[in-house]
N, C-alpha and C. Protein backbone atom coordinates (compact mmCIF):
# COMPACT_ATOMS: atom_id res chain seq x y z
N UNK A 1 143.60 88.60 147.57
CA UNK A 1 143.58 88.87 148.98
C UNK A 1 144.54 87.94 149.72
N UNK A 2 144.53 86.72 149.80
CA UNK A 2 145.50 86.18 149.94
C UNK A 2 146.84 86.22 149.68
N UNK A 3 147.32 86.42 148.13
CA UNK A 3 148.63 86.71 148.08
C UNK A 3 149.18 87.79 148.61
N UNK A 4 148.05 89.16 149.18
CA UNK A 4 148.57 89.96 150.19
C UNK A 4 148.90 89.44 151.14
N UNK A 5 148.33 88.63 151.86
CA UNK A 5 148.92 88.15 153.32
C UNK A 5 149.93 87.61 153.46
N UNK A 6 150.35 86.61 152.20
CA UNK A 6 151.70 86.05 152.30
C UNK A 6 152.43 86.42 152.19
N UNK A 7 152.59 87.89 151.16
CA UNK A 7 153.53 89.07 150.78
C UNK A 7 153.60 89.81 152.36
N UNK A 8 152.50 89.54 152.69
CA UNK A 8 152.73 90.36 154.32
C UNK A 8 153.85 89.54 154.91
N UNK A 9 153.26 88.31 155.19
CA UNK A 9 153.50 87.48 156.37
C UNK A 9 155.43 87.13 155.93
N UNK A 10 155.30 87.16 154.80
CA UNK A 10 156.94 87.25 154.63
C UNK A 10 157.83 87.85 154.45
N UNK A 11 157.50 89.09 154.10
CA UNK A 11 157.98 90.20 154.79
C UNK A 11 158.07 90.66 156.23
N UNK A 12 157.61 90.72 156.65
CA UNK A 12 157.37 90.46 158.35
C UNK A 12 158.24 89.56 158.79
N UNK A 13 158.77 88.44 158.54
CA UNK A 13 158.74 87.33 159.31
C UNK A 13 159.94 87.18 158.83
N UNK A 14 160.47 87.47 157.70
CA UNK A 14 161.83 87.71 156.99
C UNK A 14 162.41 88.54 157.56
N UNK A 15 161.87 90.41 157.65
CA UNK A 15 162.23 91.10 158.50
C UNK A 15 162.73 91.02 159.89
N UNK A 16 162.16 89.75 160.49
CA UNK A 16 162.51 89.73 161.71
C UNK A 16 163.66 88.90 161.89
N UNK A 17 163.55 88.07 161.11
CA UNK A 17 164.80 86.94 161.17
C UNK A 17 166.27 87.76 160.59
N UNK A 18 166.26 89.12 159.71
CA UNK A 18 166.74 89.51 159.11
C UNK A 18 167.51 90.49 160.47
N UNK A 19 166.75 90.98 161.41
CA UNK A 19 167.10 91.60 162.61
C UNK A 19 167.43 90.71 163.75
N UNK A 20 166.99 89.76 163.75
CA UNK A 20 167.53 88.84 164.53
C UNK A 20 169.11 88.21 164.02
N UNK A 21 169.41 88.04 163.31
CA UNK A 21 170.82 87.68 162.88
C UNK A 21 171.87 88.77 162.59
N UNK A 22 171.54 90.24 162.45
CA UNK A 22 172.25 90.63 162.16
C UNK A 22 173.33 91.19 163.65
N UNK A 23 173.02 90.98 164.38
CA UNK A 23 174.03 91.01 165.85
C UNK A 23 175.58 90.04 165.61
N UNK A 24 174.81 88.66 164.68
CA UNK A 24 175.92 87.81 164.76
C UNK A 24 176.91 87.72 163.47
N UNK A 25 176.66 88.54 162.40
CA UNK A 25 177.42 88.33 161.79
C UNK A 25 178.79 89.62 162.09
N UNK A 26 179.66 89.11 161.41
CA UNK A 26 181.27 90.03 161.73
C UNK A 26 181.03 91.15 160.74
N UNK A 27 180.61 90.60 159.57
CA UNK A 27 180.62 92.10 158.38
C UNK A 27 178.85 92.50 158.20
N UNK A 28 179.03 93.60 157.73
CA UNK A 28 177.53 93.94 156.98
C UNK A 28 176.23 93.51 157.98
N UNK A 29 177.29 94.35 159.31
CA UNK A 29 175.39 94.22 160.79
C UNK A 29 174.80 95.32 160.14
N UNK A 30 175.23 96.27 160.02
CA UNK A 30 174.40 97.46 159.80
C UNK A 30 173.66 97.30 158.48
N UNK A 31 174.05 97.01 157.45
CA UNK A 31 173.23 96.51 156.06
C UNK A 31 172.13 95.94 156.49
N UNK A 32 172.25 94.89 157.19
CA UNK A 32 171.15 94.12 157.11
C UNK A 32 170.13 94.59 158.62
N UNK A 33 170.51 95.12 159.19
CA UNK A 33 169.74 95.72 160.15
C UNK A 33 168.57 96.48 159.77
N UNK A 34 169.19 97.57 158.83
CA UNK A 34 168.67 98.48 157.88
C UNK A 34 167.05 97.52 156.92
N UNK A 35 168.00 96.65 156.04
CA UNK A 35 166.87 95.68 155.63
C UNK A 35 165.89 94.99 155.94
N UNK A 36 166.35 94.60 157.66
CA UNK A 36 165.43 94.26 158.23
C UNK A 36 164.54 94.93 158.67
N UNK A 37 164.34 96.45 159.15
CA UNK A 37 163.80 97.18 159.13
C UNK A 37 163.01 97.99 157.79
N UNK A 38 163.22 97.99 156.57
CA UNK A 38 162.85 98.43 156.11
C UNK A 38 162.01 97.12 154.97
N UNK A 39 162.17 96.00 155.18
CA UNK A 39 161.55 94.68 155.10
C UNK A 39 159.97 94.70 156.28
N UNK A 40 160.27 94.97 157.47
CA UNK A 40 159.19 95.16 158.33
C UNK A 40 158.08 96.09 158.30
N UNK A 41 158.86 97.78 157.46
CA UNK A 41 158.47 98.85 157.20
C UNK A 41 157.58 98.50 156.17
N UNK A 42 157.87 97.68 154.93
CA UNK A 42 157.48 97.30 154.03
C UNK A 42 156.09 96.54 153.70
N UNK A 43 156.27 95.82 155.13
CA UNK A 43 155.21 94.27 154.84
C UNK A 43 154.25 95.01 155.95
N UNK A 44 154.23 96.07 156.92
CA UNK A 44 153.06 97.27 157.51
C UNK A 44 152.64 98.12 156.64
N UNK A 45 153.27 98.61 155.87
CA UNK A 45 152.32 99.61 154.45
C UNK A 45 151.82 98.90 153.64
N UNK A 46 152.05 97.90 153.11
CA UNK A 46 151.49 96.73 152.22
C UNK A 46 150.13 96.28 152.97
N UNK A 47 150.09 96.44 154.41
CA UNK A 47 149.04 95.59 154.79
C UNK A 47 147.94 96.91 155.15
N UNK A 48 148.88 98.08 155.30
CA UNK A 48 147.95 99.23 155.44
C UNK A 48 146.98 99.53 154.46
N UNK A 49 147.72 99.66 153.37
CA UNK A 49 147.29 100.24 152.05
C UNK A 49 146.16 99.08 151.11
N UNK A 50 146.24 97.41 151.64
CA UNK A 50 145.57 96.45 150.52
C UNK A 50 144.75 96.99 150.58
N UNK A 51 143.67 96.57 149.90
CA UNK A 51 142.46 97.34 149.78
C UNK A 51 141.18 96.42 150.07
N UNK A 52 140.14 96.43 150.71
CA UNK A 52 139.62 95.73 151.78
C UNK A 52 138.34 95.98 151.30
N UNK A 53 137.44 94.95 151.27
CA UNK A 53 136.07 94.93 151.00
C UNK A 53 135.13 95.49 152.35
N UNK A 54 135.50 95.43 153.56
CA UNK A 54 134.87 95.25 154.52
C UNK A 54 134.22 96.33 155.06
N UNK A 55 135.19 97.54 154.23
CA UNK A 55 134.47 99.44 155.01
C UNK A 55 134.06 99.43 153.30
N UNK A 56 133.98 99.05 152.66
CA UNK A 56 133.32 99.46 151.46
C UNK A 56 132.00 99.97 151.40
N UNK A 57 131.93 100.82 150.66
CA UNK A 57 129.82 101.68 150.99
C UNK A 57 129.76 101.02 149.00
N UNK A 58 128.38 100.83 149.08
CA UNK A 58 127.73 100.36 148.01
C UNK A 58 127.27 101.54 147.44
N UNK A 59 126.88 102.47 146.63
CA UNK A 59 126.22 103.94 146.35
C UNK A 59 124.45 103.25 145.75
């Protein structure tokens, strides 16, 4: 459970830094724009999909 969050949280947080810089570089904005977005895309389905004790039904 944990190593989900960090797989989240750095993805996310990578993603953003990854969109935040790509304005300033001269080559390869659009590459990494892309990555950064799909880095962000990444670390929201990861957190969608973990799988969670908390709605669990007992039978």
């Amino acid at each position: 459970m944990i190593f989900n969050y960090i797989l989240f949280l750095v993805l996310f947080i990578g993603g953003m830094v990854l969109l935040g810089i790509a304005h300033e570089l001269p080559t390869m904005q659009a590459p990494v724009f892309v990555a950064g977005i799909l880095a962000i895309s990444l670390a929201m389905a990861s957190a969608m999909h973990a799988p969670s004790t908390s709605t669990r039904r007992n039978p």
